[in-house]
PDB file of N, CA and C in Angstrom:
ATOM      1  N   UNK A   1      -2.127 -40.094  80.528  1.00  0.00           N
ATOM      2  CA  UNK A   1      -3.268 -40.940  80.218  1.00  0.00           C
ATOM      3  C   UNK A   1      -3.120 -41.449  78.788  1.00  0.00           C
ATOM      4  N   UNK A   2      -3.343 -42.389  78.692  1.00  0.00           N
ATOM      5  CA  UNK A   2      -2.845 -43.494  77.382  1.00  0.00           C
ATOM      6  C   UNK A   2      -4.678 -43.056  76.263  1.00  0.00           C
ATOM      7  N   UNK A   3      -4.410 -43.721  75.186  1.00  0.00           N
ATOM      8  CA  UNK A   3      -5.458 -43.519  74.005  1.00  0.00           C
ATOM      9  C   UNK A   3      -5.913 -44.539  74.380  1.00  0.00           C
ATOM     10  N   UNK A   4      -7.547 -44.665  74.737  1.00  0.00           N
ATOM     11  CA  UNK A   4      -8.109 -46.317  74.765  1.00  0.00           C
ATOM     12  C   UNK A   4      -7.906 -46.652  73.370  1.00  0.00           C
ATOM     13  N   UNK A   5      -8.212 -47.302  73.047  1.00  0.00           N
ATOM     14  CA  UNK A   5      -7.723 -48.386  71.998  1.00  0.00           C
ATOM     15  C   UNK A   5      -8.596 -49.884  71.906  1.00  0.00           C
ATOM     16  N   UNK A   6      -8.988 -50.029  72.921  1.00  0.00           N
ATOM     17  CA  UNK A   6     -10.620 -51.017  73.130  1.00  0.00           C
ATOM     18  C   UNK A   6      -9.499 -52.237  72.798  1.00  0.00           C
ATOM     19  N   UNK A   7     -10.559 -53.388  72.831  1.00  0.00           N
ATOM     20  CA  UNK A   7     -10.104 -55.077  73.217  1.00  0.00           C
ATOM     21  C   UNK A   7      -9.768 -55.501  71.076  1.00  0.00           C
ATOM     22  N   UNK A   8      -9.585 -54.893  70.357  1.00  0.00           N
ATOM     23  CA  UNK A   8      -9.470 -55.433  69.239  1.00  0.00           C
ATOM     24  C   UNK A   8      -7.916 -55.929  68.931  1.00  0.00           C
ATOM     25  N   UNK A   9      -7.952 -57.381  67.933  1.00  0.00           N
ATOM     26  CA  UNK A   9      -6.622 -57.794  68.122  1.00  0.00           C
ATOM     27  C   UNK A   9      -5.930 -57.075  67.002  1.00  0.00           C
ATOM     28  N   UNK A  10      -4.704 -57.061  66.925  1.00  0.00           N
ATOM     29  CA  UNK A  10      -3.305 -56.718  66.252  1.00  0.00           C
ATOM     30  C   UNK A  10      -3.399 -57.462  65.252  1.00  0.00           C
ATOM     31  N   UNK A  11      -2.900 -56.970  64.309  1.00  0.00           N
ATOM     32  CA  UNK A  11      -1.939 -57.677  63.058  1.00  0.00           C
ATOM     33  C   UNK A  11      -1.131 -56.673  62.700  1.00  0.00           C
ATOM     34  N   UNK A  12       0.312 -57.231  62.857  1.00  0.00           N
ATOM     35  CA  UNK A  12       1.590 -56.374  62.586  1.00  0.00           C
ATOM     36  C   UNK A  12       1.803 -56.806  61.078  1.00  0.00           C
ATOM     37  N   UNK A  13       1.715 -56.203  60.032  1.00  0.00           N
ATOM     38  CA  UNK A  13       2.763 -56.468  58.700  1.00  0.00           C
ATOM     39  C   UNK A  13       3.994 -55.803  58.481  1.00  0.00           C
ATOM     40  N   UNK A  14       5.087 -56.511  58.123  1.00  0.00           N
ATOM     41  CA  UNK A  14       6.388 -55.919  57.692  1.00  0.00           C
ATOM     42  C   UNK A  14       6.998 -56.230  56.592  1.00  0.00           C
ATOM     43  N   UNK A  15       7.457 -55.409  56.077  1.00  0.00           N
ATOM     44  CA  UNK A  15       8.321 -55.936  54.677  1.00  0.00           C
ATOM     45  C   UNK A  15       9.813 -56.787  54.846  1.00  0.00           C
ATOM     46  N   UNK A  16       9.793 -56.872  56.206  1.00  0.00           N
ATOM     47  CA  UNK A  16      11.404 -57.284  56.971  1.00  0.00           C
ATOM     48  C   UNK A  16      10.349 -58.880  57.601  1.00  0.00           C
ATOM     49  N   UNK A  17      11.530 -59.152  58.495  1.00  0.00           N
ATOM     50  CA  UNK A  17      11.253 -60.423  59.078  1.00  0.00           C
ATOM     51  C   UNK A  17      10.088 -60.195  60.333  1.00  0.00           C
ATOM     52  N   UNK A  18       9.460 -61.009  60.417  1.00  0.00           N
ATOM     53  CA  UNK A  18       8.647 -61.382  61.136  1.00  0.00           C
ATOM     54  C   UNK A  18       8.658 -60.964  62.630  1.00  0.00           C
ATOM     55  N   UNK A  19       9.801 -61.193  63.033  1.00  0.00           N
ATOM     56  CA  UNK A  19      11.015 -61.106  64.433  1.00  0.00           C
ATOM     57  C   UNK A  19      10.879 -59.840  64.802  1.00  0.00           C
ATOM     58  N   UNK A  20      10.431 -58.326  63.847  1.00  0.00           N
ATOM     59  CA  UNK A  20      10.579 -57.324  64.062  1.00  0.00           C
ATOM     60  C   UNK A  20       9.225 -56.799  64.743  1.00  0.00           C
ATOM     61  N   UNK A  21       8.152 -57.331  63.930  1.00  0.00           N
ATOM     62  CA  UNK A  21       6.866 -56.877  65.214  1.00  0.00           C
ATOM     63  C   UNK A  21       6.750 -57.855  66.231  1.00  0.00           C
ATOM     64  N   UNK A  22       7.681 -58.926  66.093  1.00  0.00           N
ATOM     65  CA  UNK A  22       7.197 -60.285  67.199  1.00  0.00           C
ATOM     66  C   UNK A  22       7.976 -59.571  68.760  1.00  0.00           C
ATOM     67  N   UNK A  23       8.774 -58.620  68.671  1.00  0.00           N
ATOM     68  CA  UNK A  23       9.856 -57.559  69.588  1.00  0.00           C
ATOM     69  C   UNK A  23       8.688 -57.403  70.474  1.00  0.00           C
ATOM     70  N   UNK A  24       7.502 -56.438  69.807  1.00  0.00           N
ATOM     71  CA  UNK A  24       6.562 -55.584  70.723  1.00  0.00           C
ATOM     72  C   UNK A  24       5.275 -56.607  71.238  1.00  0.00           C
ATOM     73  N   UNK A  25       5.272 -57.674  70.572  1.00  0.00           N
ATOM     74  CA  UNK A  25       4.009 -59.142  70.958  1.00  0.00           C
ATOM     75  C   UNK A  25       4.071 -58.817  72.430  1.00  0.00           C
ATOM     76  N   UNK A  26       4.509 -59.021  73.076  1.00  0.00           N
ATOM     77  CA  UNK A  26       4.666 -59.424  74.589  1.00  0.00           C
ATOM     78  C   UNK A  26       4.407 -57.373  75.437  1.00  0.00           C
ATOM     79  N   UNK A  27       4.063 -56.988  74.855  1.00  0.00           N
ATOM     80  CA  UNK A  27       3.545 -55.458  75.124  1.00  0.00           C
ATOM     81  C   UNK A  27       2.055 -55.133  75.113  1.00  0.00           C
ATOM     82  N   UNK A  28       2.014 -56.023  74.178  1.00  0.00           N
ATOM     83  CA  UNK A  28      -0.053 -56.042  73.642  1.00  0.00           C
ATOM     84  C   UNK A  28      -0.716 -56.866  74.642  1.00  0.00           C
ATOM     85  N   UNK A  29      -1.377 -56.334  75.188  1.00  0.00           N
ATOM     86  CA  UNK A  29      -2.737 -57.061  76.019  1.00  0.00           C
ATOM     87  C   UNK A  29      -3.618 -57.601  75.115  1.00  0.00           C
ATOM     88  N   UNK A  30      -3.536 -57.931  74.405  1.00  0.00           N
ATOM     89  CA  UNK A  30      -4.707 -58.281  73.037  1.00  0.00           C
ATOM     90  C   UNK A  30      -4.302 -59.553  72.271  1.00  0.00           C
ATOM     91  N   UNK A  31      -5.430 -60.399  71.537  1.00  0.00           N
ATOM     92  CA  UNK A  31      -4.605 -61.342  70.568  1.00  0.00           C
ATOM     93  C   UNK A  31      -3.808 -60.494  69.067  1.00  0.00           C
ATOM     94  N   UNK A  32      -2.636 -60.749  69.102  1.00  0.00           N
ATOM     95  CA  UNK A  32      -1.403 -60.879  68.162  1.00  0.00           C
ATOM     96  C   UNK A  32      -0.893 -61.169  66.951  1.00  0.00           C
ATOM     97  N   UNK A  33      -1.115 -60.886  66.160  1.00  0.00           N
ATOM     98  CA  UNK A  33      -0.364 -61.710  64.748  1.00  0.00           C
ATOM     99  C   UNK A  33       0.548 -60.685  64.005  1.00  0.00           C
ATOM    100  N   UNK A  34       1.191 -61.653  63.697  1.00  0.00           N
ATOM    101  CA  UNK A  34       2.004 -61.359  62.565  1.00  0.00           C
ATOM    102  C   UNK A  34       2.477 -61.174  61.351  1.00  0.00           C
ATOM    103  N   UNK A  35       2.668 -60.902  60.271  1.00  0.00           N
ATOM    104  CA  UNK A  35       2.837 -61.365  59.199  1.00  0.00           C
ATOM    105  C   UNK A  35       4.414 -60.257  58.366  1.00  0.00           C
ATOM    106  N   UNK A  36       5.260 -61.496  58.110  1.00  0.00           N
ATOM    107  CA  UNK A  36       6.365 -60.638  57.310  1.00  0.00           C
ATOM    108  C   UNK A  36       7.041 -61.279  56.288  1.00  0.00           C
ATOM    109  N   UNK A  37       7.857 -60.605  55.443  1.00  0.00           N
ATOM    110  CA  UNK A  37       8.607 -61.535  54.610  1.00  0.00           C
ATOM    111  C   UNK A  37       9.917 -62.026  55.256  1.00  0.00           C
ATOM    112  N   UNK A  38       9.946 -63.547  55.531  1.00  0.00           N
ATOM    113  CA  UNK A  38      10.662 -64.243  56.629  1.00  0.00           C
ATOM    114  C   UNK A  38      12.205 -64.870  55.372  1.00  0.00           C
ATOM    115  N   UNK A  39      12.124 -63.727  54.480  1.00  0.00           N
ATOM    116  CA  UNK A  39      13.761 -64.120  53.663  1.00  0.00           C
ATOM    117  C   UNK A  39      13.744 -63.394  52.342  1.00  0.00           C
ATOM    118  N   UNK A  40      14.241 -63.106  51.631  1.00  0.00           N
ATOM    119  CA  UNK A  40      14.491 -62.527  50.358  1.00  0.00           C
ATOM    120  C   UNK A  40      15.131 -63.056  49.339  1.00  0.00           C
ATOM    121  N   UNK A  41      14.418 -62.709  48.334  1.00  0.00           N
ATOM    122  CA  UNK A  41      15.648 -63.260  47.129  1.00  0.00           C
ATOM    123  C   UNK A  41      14.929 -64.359  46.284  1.00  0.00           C
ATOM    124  N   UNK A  42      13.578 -64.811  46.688  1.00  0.00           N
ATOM    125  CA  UNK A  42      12.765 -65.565  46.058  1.00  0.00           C
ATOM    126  C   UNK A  42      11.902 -64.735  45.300  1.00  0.00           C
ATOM    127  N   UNK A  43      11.685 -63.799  45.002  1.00  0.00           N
ATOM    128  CA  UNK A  43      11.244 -62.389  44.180  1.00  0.00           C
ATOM    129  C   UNK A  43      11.834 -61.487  43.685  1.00  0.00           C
ATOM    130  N   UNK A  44      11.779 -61.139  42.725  1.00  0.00           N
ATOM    131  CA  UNK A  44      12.540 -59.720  41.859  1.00  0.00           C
ATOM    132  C   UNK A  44      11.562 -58.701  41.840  1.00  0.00           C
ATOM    133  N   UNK A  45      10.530 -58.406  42.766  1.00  0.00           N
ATOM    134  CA  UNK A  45       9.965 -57.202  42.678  1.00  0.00           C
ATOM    135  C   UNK A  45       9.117 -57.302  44.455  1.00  0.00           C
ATOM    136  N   UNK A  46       8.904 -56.408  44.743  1.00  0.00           N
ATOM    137  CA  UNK A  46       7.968 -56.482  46.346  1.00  0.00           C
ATOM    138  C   UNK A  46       6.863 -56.829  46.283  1.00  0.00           C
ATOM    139  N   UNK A  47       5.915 -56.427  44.914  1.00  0.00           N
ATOM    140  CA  UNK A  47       4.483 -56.887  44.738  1.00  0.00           C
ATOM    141  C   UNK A  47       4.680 -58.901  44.997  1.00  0.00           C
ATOM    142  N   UNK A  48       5.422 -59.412  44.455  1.00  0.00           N
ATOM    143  CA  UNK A  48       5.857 -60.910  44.478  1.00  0.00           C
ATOM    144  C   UNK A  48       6.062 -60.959  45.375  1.00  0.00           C
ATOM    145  N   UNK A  49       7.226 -60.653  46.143  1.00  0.00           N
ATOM    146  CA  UNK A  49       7.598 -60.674  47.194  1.00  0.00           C
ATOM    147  C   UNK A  49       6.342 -60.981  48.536  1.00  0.00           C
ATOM    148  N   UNK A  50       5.742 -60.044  48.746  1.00  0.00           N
ATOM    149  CA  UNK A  50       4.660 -59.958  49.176  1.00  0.00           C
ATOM    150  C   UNK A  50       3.566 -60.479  48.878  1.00  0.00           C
ATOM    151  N   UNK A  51       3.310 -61.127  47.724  1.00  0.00           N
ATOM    152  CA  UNK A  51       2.090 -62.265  47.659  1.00  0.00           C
ATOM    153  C   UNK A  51       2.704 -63.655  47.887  1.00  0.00           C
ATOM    154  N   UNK A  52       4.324 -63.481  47.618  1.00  0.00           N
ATOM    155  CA  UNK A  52       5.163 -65.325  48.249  1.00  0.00           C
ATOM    156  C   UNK A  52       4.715 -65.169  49.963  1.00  0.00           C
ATOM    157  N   UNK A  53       5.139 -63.914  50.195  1.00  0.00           N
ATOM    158  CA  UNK A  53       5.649 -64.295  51.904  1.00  0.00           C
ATOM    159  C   UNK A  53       3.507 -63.876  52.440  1.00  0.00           C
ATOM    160  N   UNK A  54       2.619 -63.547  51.776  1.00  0.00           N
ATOM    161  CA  UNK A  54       1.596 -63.804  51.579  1.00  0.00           C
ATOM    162  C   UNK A  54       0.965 -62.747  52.911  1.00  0.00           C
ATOM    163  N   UNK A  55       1.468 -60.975  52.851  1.00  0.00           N
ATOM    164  CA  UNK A  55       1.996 -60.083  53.096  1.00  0.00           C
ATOM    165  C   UNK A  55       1.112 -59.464  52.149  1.00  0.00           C
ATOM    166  N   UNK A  56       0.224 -59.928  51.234  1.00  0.00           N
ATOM    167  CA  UNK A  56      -0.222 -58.293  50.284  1.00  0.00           C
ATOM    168  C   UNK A  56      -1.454 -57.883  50.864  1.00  0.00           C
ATOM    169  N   UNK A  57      -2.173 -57.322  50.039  1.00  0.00           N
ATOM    170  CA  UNK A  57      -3.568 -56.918  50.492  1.00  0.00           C
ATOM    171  C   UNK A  57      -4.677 -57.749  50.578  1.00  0.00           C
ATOM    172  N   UNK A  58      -4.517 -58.859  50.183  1.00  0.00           N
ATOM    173  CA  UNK A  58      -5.788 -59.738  50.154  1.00  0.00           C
ATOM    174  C   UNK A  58      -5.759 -60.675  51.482  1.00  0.00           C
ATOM    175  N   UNK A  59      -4.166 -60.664  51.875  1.00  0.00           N
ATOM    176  CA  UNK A  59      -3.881 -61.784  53.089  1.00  0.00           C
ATOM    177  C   UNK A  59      -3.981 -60.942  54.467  1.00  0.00           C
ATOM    178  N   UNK A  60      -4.071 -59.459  53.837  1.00  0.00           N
ATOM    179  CA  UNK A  60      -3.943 -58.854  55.347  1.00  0.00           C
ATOM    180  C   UNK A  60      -5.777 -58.274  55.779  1.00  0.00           C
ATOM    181  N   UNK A  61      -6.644 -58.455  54.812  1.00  0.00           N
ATOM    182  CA  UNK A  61      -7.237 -58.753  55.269  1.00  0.00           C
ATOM    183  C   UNK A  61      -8.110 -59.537  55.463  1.00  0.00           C
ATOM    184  N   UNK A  62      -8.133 -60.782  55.152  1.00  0.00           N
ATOM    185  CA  UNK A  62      -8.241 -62.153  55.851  1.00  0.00           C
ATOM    186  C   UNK A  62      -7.705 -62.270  57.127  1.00  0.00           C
ATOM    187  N   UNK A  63      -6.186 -61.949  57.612  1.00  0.00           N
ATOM    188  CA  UNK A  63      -5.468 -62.006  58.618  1.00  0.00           C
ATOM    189  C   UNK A  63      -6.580 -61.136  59.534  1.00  0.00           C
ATOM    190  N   UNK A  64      -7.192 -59.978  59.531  1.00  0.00           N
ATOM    191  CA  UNK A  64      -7.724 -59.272  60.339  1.00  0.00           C
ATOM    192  C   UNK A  64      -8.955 -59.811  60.180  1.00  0.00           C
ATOM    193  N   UNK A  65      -9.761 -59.864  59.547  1.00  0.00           N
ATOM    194  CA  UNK A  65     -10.930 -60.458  59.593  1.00  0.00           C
ATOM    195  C   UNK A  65     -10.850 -62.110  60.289  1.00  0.00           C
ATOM    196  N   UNK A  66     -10.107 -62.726  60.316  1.00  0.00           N
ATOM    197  CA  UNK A  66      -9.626 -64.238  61.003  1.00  0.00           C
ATOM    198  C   UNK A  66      -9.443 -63.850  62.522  1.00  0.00           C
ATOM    199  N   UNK A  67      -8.900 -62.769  62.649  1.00  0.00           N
ATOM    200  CA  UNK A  67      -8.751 -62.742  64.086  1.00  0.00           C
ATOM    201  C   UNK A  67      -9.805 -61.864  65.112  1.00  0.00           C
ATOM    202  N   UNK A  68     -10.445 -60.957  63.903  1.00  0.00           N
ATOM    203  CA  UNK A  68     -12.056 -60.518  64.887  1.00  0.00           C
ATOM    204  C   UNK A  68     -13.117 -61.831  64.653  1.00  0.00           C
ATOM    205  N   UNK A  69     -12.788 -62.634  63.828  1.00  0.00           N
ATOM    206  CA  UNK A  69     -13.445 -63.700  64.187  1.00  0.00           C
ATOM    207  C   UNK A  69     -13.624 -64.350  65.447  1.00  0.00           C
ATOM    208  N   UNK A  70     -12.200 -64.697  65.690  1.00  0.00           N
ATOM    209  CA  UNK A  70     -11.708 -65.429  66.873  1.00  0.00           C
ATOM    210  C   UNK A  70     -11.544 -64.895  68.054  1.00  0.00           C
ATOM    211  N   UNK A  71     -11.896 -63.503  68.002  1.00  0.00           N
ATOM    212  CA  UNK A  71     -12.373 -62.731  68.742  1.00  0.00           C
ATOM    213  C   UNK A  71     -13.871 -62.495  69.536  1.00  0.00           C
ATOM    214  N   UNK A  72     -14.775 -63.557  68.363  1.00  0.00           N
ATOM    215  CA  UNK A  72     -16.087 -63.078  68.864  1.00  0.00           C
ATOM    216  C   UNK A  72     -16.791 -61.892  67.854  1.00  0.00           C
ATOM    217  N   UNK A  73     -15.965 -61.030  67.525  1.00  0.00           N
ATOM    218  CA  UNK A  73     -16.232 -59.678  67.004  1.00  0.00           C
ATOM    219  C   UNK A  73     -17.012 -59.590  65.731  1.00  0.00           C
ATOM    220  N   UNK A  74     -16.732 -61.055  65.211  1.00  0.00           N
ATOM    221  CA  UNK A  74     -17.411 -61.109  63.757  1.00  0.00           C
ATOM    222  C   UNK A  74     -17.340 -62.471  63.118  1.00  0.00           C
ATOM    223  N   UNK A  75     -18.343 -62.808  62.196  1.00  0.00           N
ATOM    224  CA  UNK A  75     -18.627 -64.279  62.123  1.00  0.00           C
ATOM    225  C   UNK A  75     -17.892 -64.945  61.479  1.00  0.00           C
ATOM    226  N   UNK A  76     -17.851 -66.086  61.782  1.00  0.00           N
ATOM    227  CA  UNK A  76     -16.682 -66.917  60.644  1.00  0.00           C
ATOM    228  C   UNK A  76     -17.107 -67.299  59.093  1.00  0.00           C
ATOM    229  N   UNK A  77     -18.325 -67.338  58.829  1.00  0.00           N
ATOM    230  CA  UNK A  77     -18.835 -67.001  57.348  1.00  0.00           C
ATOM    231  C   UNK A  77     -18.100 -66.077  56.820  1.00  0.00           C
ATOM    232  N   UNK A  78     -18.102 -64.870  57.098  1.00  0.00           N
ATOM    233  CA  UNK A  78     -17.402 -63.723  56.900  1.00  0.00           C
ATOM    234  C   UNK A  78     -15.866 -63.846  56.135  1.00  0.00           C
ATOM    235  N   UNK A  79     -15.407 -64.590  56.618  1.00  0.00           N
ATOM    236  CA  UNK A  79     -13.801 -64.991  56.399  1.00  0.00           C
ATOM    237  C   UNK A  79     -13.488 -65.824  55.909  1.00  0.00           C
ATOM    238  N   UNK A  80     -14.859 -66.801  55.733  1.00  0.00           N
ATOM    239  CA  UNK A  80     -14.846 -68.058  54.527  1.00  0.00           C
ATOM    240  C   UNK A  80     -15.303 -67.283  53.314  1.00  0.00           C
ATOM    241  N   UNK A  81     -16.005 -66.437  53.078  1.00  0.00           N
ATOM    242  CA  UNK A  81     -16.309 -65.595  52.502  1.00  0.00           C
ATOM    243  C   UNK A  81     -15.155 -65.222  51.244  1.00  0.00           C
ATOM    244  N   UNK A  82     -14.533 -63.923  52.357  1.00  0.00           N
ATOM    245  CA  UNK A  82     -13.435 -63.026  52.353  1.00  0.00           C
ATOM    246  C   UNK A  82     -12.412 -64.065  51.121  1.00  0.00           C
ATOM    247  N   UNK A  83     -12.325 -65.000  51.996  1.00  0.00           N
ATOM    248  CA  UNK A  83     -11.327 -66.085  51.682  1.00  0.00           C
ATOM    249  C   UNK A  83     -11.554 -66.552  50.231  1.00  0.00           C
ATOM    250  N   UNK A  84     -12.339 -67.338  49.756  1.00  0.00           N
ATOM    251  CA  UNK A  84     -13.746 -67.257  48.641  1.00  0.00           C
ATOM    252  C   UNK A  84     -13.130 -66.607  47.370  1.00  0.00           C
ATOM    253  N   UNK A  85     -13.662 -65.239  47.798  1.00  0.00           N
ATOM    254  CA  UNK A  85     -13.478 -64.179  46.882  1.00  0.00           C
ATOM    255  C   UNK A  85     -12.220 -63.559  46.415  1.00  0.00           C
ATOM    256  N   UNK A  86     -11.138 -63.655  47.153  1.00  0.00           N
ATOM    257  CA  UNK A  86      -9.814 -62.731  46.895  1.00  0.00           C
ATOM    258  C   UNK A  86      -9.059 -64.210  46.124  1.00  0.00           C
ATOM    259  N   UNK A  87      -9.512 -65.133  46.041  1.00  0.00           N
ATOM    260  CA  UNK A  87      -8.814 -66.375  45.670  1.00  0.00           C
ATOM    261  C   UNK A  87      -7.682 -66.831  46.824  1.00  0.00           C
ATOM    262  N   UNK A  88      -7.861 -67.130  48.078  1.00  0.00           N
ATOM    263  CA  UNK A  88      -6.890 -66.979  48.564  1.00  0.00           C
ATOM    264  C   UNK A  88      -7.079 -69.199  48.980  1.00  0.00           C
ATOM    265  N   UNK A  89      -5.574 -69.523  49.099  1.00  0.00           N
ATOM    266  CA  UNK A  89      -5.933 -70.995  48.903  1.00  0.00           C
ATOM    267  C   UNK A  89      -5.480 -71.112  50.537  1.00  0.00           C
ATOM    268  N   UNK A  90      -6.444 -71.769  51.592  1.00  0.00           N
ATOM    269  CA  UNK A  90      -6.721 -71.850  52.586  1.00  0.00           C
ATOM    270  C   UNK A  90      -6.040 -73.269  53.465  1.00  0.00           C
ATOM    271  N   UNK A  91      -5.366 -74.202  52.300  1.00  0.00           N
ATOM    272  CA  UNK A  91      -4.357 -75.233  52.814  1.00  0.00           C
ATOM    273  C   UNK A  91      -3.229 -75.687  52.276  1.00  0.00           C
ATOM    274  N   UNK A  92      -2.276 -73.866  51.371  1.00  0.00           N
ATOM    275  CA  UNK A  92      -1.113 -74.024  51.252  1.00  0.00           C
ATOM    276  C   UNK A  92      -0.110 -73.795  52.474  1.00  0.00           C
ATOM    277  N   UNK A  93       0.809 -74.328  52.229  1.00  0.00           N
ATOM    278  CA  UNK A  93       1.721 -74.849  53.034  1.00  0.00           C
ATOM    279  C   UNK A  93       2.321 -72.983  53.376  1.00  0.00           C
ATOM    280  N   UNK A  94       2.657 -72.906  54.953  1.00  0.00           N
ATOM    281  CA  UNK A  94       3.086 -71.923  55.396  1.00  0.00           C
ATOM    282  C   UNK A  94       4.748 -70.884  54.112  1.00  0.00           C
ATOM    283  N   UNK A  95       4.508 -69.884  53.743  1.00  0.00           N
ATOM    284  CA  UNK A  95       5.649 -69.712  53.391  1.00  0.00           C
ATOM    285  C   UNK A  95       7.025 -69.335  53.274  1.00  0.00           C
ATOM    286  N   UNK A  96       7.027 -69.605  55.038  1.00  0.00           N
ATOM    287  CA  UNK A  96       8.167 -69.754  55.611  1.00  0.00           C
ATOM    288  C   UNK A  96       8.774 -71.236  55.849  1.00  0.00           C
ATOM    289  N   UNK A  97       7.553 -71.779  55.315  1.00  0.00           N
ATOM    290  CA  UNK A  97       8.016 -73.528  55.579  1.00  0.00           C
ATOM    291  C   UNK A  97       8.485 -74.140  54.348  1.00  0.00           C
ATOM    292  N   UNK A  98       8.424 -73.297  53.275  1.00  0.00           N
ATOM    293  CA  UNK A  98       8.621 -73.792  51.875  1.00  0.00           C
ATOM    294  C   UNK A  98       9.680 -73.858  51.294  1.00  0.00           C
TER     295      UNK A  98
END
């Protein structure tokens, strides 16, 4: 008998590529996300690293709060909010696209 685990969605973070929790996506009955550092070498430390590939603590939870949004689970004020406050800029360009 498995652990319920209830209808809440995923967010995988990795310090590796993206590709590595995207393996188990197709396992989850639930909505999915991702977030990883998709290359190296544009940072000399992981704290950087992780606010380029946008991977630290302020994006992961936005990332979770964005997706119990879209879930129903919780309001979207909430995450404009969230968003707001951690300074996080809401129409930079992806940074895997950069």
């Amino acid at each position: 008998m498995g652990i319920p685990i209830g209808p809440a969605p995923v967010v995988a973070i990795t310090d590796y590529m993206r590709a590595v929790p995207d393996q188990v996506a197709r396992f989850i009955d639930r909505p999915y996300t991702s977030l990883g550092t998709d290359g190296f070498g544009r940072s000399d430390a992981r704290g950087a690293l992780r606010e380029h590939f946008e991977v630290d603590a302020a994006q992961l939870v936005v990332a979770v709060l964005s997706e119990l949004a879209r879930s129903g689970q919780l309001p979207h004020t909430v995450v404009k909010s969230a968003i707001s406050e951690l300074g996080i800029d809401p129409w930079r360009a992806a940074p895997f696209l950069i």
